[in-house]
Structures are given as C-alpha cells and as structure tokens.
Protein backbone atom coordinates (compact mmCIF):
# COMPACT_ATOMS: atom_id res chain seq x y z
CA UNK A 1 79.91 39.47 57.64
CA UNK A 2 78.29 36.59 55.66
CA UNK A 3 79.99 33.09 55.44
CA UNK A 4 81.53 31.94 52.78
CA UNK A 5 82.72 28.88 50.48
CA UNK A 6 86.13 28.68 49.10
CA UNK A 7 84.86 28.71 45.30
CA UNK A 8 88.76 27.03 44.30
CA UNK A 9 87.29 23.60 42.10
CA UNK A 10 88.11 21.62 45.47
CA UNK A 11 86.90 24.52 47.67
CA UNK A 12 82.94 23.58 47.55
CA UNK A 13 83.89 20.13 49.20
CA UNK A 14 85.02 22.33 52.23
CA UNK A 15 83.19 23.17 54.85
CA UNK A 16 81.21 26.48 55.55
CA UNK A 17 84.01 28.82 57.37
CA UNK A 18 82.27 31.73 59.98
CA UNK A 19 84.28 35.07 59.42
CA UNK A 20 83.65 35.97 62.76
CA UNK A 21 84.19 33.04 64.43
CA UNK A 22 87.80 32.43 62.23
CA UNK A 23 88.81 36.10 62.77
CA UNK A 24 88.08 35.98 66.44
CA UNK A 25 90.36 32.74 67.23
CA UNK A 26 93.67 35.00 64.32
CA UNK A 27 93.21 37.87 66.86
CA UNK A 28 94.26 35.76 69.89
CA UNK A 29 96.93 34.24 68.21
CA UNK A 30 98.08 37.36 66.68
CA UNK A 31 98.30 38.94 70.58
CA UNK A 32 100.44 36.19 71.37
CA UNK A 33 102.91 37.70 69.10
CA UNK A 34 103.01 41.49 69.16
CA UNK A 35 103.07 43.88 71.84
CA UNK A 36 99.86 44.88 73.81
CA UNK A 37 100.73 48.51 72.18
CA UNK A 38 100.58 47.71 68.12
CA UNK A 39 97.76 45.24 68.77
CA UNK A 40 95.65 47.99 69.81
CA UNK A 41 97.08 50.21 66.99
CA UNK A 42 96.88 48.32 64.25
CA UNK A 43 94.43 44.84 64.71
CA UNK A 44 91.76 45.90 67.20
CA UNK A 45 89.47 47.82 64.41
CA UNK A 46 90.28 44.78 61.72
CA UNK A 47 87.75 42.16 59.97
CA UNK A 48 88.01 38.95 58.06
CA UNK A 49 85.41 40.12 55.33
CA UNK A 50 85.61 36.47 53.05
CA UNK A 51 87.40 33.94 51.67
CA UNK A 52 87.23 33.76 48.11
CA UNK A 53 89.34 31.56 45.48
CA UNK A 54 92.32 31.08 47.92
CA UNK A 55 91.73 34.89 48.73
CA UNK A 56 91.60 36.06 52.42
CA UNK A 57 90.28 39.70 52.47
CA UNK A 58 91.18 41.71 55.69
CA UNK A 59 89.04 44.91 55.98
CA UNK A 60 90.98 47.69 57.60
CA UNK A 61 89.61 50.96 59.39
CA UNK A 62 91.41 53.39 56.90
CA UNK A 63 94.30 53.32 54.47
CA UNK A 64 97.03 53.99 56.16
CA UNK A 65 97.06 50.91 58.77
CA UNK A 66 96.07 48.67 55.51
CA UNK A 67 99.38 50.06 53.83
CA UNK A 68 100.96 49.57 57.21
CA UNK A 69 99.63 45.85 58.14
CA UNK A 70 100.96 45.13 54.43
CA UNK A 71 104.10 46.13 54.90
CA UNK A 72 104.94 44.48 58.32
CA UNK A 73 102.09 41.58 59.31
CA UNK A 74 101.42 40.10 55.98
CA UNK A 75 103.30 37.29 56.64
CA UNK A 76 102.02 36.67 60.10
CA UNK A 77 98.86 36.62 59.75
CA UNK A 78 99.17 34.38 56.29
CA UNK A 79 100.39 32.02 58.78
CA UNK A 80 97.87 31.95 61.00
CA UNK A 81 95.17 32.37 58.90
CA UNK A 82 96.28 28.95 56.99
CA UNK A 83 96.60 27.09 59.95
CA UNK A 84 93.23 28.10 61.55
CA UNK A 85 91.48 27.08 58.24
CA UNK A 86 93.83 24.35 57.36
CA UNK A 87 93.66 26.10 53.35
CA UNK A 88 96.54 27.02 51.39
CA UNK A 89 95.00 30.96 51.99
CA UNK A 90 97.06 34.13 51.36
CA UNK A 91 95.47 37.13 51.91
CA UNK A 92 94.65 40.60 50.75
CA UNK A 93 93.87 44.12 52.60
CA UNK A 94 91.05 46.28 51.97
CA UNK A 95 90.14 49.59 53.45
CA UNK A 96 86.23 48.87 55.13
CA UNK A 97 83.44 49.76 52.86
CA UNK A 98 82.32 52.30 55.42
CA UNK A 99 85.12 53.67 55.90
CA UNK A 100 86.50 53.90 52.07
CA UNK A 101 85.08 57.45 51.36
CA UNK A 102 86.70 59.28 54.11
CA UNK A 103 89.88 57.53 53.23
CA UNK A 104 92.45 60.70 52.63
CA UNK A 105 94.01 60.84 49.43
CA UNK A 106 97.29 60.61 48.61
CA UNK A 107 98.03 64.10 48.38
CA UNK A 108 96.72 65.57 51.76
CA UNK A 109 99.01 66.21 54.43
CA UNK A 110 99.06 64.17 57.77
CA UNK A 111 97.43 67.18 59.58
CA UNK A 112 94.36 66.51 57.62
CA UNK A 113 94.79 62.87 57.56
CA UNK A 114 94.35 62.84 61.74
CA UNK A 115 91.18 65.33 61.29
CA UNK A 116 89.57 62.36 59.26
CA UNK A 117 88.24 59.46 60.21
CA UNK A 118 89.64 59.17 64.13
CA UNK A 119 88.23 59.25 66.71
CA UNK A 120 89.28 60.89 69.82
CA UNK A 121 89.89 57.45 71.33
CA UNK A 122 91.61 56.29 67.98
CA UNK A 123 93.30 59.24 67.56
CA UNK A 124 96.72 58.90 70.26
CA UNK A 125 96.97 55.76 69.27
CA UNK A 126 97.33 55.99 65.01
CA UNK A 127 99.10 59.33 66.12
CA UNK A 128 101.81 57.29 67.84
CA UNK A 129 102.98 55.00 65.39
CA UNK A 130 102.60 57.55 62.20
CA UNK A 131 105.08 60.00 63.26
CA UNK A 132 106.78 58.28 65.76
CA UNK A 133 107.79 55.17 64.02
CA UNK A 134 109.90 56.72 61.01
CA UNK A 135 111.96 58.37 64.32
CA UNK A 136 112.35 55.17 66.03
CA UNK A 137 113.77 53.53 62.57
CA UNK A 138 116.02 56.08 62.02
CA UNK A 139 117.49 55.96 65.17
CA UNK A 140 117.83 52.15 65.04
CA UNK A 141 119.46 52.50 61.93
CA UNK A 142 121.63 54.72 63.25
CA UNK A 143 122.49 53.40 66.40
CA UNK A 144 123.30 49.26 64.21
CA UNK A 145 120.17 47.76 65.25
CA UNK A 146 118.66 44.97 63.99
CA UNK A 147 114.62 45.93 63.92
CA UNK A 148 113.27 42.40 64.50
CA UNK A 149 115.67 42.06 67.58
CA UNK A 150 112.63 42.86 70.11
CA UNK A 151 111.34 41.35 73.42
CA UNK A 152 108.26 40.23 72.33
CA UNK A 153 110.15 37.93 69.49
CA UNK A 154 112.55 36.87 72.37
CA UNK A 155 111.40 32.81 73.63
CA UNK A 156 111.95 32.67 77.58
CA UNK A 157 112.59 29.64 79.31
CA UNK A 158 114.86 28.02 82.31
CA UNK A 159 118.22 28.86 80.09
CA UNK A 160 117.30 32.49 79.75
CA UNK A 161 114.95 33.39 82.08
CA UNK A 162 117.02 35.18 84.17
CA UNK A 163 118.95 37.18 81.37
CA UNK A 164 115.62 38.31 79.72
CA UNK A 165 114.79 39.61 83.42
CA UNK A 166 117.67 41.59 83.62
CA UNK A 167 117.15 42.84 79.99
CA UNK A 168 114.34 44.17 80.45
CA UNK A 169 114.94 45.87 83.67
CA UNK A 170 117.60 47.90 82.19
CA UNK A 171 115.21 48.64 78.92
CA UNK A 172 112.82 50.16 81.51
CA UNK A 173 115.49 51.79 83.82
CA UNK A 174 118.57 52.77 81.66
CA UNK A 175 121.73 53.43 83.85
CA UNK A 176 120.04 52.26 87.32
CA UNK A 177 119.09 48.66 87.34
CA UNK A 178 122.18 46.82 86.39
CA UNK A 179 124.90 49.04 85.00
CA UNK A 180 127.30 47.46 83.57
CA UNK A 181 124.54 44.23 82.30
CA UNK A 182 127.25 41.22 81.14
CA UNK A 183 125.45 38.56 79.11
CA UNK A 184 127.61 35.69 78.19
CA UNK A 185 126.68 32.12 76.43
CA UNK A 186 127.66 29.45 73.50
CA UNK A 187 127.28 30.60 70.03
CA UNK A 188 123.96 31.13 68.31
CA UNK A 189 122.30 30.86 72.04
CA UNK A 190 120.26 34.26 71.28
CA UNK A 191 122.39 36.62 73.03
CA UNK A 192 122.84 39.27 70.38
CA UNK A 193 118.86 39.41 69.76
CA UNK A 194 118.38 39.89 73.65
CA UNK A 195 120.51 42.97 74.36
CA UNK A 196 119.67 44.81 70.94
CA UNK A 197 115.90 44.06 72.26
CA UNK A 198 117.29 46.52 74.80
CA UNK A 199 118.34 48.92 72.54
CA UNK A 200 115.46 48.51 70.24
CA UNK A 201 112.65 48.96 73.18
CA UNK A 202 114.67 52.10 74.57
CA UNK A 203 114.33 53.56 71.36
CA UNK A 204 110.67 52.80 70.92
CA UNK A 205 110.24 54.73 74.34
CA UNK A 206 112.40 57.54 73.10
CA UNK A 207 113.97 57.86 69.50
CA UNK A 208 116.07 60.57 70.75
CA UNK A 209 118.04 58.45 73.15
CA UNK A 210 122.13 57.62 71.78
CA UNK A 211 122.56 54.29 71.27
CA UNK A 212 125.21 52.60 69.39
CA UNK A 213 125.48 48.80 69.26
CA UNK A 214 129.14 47.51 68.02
CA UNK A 215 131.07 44.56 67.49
CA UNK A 216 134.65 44.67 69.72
CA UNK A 217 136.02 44.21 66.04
CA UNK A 218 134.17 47.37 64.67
CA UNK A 219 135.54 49.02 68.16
CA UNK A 220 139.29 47.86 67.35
CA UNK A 221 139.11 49.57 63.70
CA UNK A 222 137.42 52.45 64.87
CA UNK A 223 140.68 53.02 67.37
CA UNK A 224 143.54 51.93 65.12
CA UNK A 225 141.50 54.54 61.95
CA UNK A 226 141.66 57.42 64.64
CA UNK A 227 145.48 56.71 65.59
CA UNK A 228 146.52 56.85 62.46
CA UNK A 229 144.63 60.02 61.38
CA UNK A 230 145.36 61.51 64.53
CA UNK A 231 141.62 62.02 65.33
CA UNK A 232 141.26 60.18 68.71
CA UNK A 233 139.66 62.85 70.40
CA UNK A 234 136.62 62.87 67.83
CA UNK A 235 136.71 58.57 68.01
CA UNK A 236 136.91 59.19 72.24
CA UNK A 237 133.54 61.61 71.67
CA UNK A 238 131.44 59.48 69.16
CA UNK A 239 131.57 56.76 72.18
CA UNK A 240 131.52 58.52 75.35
CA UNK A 241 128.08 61.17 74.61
CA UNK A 242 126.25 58.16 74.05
CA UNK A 243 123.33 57.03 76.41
CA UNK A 244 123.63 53.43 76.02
CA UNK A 245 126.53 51.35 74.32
CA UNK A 246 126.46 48.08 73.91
CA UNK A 247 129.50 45.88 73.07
CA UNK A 248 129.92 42.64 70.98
CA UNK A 249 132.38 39.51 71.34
CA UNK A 250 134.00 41.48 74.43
CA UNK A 251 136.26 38.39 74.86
CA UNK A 252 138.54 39.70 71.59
CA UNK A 253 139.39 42.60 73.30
CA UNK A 254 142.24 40.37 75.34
CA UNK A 255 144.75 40.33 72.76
CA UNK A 256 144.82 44.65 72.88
CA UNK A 257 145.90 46.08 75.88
CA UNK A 258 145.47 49.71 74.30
CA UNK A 259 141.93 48.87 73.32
CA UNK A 260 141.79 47.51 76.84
CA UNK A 261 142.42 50.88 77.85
CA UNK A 262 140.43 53.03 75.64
CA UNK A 263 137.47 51.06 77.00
CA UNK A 264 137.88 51.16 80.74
CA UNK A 265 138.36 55.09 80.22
CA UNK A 266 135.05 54.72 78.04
CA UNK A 267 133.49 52.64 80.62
CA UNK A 268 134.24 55.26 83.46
CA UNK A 269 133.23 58.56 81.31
CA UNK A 270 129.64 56.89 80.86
CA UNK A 271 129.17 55.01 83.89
CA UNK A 272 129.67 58.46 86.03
CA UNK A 273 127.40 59.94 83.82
CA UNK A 274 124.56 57.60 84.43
CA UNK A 275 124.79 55.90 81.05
CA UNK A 276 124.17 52.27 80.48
CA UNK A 277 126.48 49.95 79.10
CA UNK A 278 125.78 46.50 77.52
CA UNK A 279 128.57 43.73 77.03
CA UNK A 280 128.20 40.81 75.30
CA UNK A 281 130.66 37.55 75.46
CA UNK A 282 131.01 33.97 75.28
CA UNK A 283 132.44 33.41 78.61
CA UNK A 284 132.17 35.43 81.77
CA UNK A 285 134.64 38.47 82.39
CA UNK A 286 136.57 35.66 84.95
CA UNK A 287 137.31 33.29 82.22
CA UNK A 288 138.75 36.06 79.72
CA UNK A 289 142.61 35.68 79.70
CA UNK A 290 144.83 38.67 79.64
CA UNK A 291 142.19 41.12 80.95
CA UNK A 292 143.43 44.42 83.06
CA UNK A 293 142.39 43.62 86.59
CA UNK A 294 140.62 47.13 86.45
CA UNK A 295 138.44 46.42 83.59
CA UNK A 296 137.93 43.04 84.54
CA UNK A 297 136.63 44.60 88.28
CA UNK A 298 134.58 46.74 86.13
CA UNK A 299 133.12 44.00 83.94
CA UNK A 300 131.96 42.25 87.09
CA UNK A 301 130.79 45.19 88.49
CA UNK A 302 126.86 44.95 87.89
CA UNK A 303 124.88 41.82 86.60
CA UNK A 304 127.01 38.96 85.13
CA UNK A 305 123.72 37.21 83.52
CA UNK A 306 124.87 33.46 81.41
CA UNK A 307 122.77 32.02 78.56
CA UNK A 308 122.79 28.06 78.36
CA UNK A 309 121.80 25.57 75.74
CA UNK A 310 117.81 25.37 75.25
CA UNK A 311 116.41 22.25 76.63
CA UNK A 312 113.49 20.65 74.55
CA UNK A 313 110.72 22.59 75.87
CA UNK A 314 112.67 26.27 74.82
CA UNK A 315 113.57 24.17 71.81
CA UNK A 316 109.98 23.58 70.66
CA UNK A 317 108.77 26.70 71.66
CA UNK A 318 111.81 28.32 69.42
CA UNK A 319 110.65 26.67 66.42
CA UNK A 320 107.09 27.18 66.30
CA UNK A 321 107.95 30.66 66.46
CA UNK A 322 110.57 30.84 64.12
CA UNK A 323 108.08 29.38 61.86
CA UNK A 324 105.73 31.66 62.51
CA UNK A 325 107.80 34.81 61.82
CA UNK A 326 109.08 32.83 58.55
CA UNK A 327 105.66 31.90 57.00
CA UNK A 328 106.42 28.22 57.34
CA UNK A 329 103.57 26.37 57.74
CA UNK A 330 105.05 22.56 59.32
CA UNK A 331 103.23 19.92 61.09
CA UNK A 332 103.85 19.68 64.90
CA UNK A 333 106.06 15.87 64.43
CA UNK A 334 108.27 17.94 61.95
CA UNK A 335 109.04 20.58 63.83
CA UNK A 336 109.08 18.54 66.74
CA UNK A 337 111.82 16.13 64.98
CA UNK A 338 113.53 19.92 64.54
CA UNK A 339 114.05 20.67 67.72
CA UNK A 340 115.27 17.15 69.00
CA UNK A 341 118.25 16.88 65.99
CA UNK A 342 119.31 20.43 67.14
CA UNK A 343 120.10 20.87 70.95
CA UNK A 344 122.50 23.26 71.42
CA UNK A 345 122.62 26.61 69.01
CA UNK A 346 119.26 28.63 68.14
CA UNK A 347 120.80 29.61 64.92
CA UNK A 348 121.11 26.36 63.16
CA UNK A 349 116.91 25.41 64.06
CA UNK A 350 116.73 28.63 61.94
CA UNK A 351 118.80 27.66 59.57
CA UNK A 352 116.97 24.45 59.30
CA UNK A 353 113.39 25.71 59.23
CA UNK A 354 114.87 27.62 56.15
CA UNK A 355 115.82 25.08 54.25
CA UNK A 356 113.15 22.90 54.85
CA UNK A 357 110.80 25.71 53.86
CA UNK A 358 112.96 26.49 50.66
CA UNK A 359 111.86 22.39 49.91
CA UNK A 360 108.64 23.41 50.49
CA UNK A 361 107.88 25.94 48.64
CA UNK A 362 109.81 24.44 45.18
CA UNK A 363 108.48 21.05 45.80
CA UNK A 364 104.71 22.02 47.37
CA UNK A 365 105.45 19.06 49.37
CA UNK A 366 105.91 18.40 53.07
CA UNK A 367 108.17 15.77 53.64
CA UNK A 368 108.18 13.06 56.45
CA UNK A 369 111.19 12.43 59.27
CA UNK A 370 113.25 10.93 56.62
CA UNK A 371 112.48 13.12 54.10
CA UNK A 372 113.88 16.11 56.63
CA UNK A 373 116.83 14.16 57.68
CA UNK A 374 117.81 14.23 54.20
CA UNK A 375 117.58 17.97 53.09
CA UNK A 376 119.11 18.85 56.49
CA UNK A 377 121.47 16.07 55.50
CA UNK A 378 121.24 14.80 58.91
CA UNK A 379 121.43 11.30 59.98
CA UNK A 380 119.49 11.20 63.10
CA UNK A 381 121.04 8.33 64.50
CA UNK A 382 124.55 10.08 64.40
CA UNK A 383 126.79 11.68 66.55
CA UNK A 384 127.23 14.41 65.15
CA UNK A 385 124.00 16.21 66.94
CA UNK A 386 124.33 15.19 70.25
CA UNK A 387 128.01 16.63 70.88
CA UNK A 388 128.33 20.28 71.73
CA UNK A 389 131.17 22.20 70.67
CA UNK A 390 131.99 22.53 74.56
CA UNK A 391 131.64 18.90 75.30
CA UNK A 392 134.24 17.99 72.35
CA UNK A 393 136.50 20.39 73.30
CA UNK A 394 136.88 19.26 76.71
CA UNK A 395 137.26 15.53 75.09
CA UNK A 396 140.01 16.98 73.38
CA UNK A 397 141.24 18.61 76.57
CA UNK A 398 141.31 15.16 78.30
CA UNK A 399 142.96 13.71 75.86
CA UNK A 400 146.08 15.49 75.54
CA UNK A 401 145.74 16.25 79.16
CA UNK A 402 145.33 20.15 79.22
CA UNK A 403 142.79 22.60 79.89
CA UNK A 404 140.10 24.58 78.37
CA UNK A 405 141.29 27.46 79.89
CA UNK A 406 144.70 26.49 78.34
CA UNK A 407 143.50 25.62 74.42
CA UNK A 408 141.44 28.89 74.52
CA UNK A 409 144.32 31.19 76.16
CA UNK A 410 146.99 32.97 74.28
CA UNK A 411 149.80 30.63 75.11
CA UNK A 412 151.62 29.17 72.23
CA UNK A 413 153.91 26.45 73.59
CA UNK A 414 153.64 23.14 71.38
CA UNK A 415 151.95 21.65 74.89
CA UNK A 416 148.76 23.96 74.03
CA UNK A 417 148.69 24.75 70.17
CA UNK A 418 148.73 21.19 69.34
CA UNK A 419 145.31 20.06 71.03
CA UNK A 420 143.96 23.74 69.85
CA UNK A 421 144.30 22.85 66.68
CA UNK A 422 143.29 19.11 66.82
CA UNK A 423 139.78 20.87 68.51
CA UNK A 424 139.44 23.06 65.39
CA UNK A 425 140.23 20.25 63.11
CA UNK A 426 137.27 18.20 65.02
CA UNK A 427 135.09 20.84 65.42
CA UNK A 428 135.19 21.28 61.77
CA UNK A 429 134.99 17.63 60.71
CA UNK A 430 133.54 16.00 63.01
CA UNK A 431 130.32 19.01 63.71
CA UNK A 432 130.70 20.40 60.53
CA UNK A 433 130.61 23.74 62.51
CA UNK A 434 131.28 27.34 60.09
CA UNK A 435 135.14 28.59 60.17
CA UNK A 436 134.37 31.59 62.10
CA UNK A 437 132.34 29.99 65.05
CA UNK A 438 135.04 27.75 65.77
CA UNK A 439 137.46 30.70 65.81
CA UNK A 440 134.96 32.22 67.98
CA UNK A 441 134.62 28.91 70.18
CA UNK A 442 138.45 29.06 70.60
CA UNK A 443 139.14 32.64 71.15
CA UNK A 444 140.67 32.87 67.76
CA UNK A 445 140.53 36.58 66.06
CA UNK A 446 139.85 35.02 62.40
CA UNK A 447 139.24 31.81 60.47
CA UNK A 448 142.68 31.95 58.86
CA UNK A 449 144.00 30.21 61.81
CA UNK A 450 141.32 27.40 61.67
CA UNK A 451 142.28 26.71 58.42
CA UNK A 452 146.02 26.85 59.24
CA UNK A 453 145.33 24.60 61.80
CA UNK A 454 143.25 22.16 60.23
CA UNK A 455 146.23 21.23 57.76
CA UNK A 456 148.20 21.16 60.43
CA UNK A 457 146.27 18.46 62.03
CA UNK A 458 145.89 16.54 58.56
CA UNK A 459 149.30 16.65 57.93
CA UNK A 460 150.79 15.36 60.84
CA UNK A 461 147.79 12.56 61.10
CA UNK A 462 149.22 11.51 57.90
CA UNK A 463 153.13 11.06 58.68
CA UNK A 464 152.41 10.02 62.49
CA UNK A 465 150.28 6.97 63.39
CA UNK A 466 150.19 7.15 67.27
CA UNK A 467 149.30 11.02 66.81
CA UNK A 468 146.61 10.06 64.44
CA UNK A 469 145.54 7.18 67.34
CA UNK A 470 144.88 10.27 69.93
CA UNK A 471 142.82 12.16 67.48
CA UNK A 472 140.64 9.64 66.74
CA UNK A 473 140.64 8.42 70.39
CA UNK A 474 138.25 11.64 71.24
CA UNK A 475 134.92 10.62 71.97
CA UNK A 476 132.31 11.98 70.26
CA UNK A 477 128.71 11.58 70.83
C-alpha cells in the first residue's frame, strides 16, 4: 500500500506515515488485548490501506468480518491507531479491493457464504465465530453474564494472581480443579468480572453448558416467590440441573437460615453430580457470622482464593487498560496521577477515567494534574484517598473499643450499633463512599439502614459534646 499524507489543512505539515510499517506495530498491540483465537479470526487477513482527512481505512478480507470488526473492535483499534500516529484518527472499514467481487450478497444463505471466498485454512476459523458466536451470546444472556467479563480483559498482578490461577483452572476443568472455588475481597476489587470470566470462557468452549450467575439477593426472592406459590420443587430444579452456578454477595445469606438450607441441599445435589460451583464474598466463609457449621464446612471445602487492594503497579496497568477498552486517549502523567489518587477499589479508577473522558470529549481539551483534581473533585493532598474503608472502620473499632467482627455481626446491643453506625456515618462523610457499598462494607442488607444511621449519628453529635469528641477523634488518613 502507498504512503500517505493526512490532507486535513494542518495534515501536510505531518510527516509521511508507512501503512505497513503503522499497521504492523496496531497488530501487536491489538494481540496484547484479545485472545490468540479472534486475533487469528478476525485481524490476521487485515490492512491499513490510508489515511485520508482524519480517515483511517481498514481493508478487510470479506464483508462479514468488516461488519463484525465494526461492531466489536472499532473502538479499540481507534485507540491505538491514534496513539501510534499521535492524530486525532477515527477510522473506517472496507472490504479489500480484491476481494470486493466475491463478497456474498445480502441475500445468500451462510452455506453459500462459506463456499466463497475461504479458504480451506480460513475456512474453520470464520466457521467458528459465525455460527458459534450467536450460541455463545445467547447462552450468556441466559445464564446473567456480563459479555465483557473475560480473562483476557482481567489485569493480573501480586493481589490477584493467585485467584486468576484458580479461575482459570476451573474454566478449563469444570467440577475437578477446585470445586467449590470461594473468591472473597473489598468492594470494586474485580471479583465479579473474574468468576463470570469463568462462566463466560466455559461458554465460549461450549454454549450448551448450564450456567446461571446470581446475586444471593436474586437467590432469596427466587425462594420466598416459590414458597408462596407453592412451586419449590420447580425453584429446587431451575438450580440444581445446572452445570455451573455461581453465587453473589454469599455473606447476605447469614441473616436466612432457610436460605441457608436450601443452599447446602443445592450445594450437595450439584457437587455429587460433578457440577461446579462459584461463590463470591467480601470476607472468607470463617468471618461470616451466623453460618450453619455444615455449609460453612462446605464453603471451605475447595479453594478459599482472597482479592486485595491493587498496589501501584496493578494500578497503572488497570488504567491504561481501562482506557483502552473506553477509547480514552490520556497522557501517561494523567493516568499515572489516576492511579496514585485511587488505591484501593478498581471501580472508582473507572469511574474516574469516565469522567475525565466525558471533559474530554465536550471540552477537546486534556487537562493537567490540577485540572483532573478538579473534575474528579479531588484534592490530592487530602485524606480522603489514602484511607480505606477497612482501615477507618477499624479506627472506629478502636475507638469505641470493639471489634470488626462485632460492628459487622448481627448483634444489636447499644455496645455494637452505636460505633456501626458512627462507621457508616464516616464512611459516608468522611470517603464519600455510595449508600449501598457501605451497607455492603458492614454486612447491612440495604441502604435504608445507612441512612437511618447516619441521622442517628448527626443527631446525637448535636445534643452530646463528648460523643461528638469520639467521632471526630477517629483518625483518618
């Protein structure tokens, strides 16, 4: 392919860009960020054909893998593209000029469709993801899966290496590695993502696998519906054919003894049949109050795999590939200054990344450091990002002289619900942290209590002085 000029009114002071050359460098980034598998399926046969007026043309071998790369890498490789070329770039597909005549029309059937164009070498692999694919969605549709959960989207380091291990393992060897697989960690730590990676690379390998990923509160309703319509023999059924089930917030389940039940009778109906099951929590099964020591012995039965806060390097790493996946293009000191203001939840360097590409994009600026303290409304000197929720709550804990354990159990004797609610009140004002995650840091089954608590708190700090002294007395940052 000939070189080209960008022919934009500032493109001719640019310098001469080699197709070849640029395309060459986008494939090795792109392998960096899809599976061995699609790479081959969908990039291998792929050009950069020019650059024209802001206009990246990407020649594809026939029209349905340009309909497909549309549909699911446009975004990608935009990203890439502009930050090989350092040019605002987006980019358009194109079926190759050699290849345009043979392209099937609309109308003909897939049967014809594979007796064009492929060749035998070609032809397993475009057969693969044409009628496979639409299976595999379905089924992850069906069985609550969220599609861009997957391994190869999933950033490994010292806090999850282990975890990601044992994920995979059981992707590859459902019901024999580790059966049951308990991954536990903080909020917004990436656990979710890793055991629906599970789901979503057993399906890959078979659609026809059952697999049902649920929240413990979706489980809960699911019972209660079937009691009350007397239909807990078809509830009982939906759960225990399954091939793999994975559970959500499994901590919840200690305030429901019957639920308690339901599942360890769950539990045993699959586990004797081979099947895998997946629970996911934020503590390990030991630390969940009010457990049956049965289910309990069963929750501890197989691989007990924790999750911890990212350190910098995971951090980093995070980031530049959140950005990726986002189309947000950032230099390295910004995302850099990202990852240090957020050290201990995955979710909010999302969150971030989204609003400062929101700016972005309205204001076609890139700001500085201060300019991203201020839309994330952070002041980067402040406490508020270097204290976990766990490391306030145990300030709070030494304070009024109790225990985690003891603010996150059941009990409800005015030695325990007081410095409960004094940690939701300071989770919420002092690390502006979202209703429901504190319930979830404090083992709370909704946010109605937070807020209960929090005027509580506000109340009494108002008519008593020495209680307001205490409060104030936790240390923070």
């Amino acid at each position: 392919m000939p070189d080209t000029f960008d022919s934009t009114a500032e493109g001719f002071n640019r310098p001469r860009i080699n197709m070849d050359e640029t395309w060459k460098i986008a494939l090795e980034q792109i392998q960096l960020h899809v599976s061995p598998q699609n790479f081959i399926a969908w990039f291998k046969n792929t050009t950069l054909s020019r650059i024209e007026n802001g206009i990246a043309t990407i020649e594809c071998p026939n029209a349905f893998a340009k309909e497909w790369l549309d549909s699911n890498h446009s975004k990608l490789l935009t990203t890439i593209l502009r930050t090989i070329t350092k040019q605002p770039l987006d980019i358009v597909f194109a079926i190759a000029s050699d290849n345009a005549r043979s392209a099937p029309a609309e109308a003909e059937s897939f049967d014809r469709y594979q007796e064009m164009t492929l060749s035998p070498e070609d032809a397993p692999i475009f057969n693969i993801p044409f009628t496979h694919q639409n299976l595999v969605e379905e089924a992850q549709a069906k069985a609550s899966l969220n599609r861009s959960y997957l391994f190869e989207t999933f950033v490994v380091g010292p806090s999850n290496r282990i975890a990601h291990a044992a994920a995979e393992a059981v992707a590859e060897n459902l019901g024999r590695s580790y059966n049951p697989l308990f991954v536990h960690g903080g909020v917004g730590l990436g656990k979710t993502h890793l055991v629906q990676a599970i789901g979503n690379r057993v399906l890959n390998n078979d659609p026809n696998k059952k697999v049902l990923y649920v929240s413990s509160e979706t489980f809960l309703n699911e019972m209660i519906e079937s009691i009350r319509n007397s239909r807990t023999s078809e509830f009982r059924g939906n759960y225990r054919k399954l091939d793999m089930l994975i559970i959500d917030d499994i901590q919840f389940f200690s305030e429901w003894q019957r639920a308690q039940e339901e599942l360890f009778h769950t539990y045993n109906t699959l586990f004797q049949a081979g099947k895998q099951i997946v629970f996911i929590s934020d503590r390990p099964p030991k630390q969940i109050d009010n457990l049956m020591d049965r289910l309990r012995s069963r929750l501890e039965g197989g691989m007990v795999a924790d999750i911890s806060e990212p350190d910098y390097e995971l951090r980093i790493a995070i980031v530049r590939q959140k950005a990726i996946d986002k189309g947000i293009l950032l230099p390295d000191h910004i995302l850099d200054f990202v990852a240090r203001s957020f050290s201990d939840n995955i979710r909010e360097l999302e969150g971030a990344l989204i609003r400062i590409g929101t700016h972005v994009k309205i204001s076609g600026i890139v700001p500085d450091e201060s300019g991203v303290a201020k839309i994330l409304k952070i002041d980067p000197a402040s406490k508020r990002k270097k204290t976990s929720p766990r490391e306030l709550i145990q300030e709070v804990c030494t304070q009024f002289n109790v225990s985690i354990r003891d603010v996150r159990g059941s009990r409800r004797t005015a030695d325990f619900v007081m410095p409960r609610q004094v940690c939701m009140y300071l989770l919420r004002k002092e690390l502006a942290l979202p209703l429901e995650q504190i319930a979830k840091e404090l083992n709370r089954s909704d946010h109605t209590t937070v807020l209960h608590a929090i005027e509580r708190v506000e109340m009494r700090m108002e008519e008593d002085r020495e209680f307001k002294s205490r409060v104030e007395g936790v240390k923070v940052g």
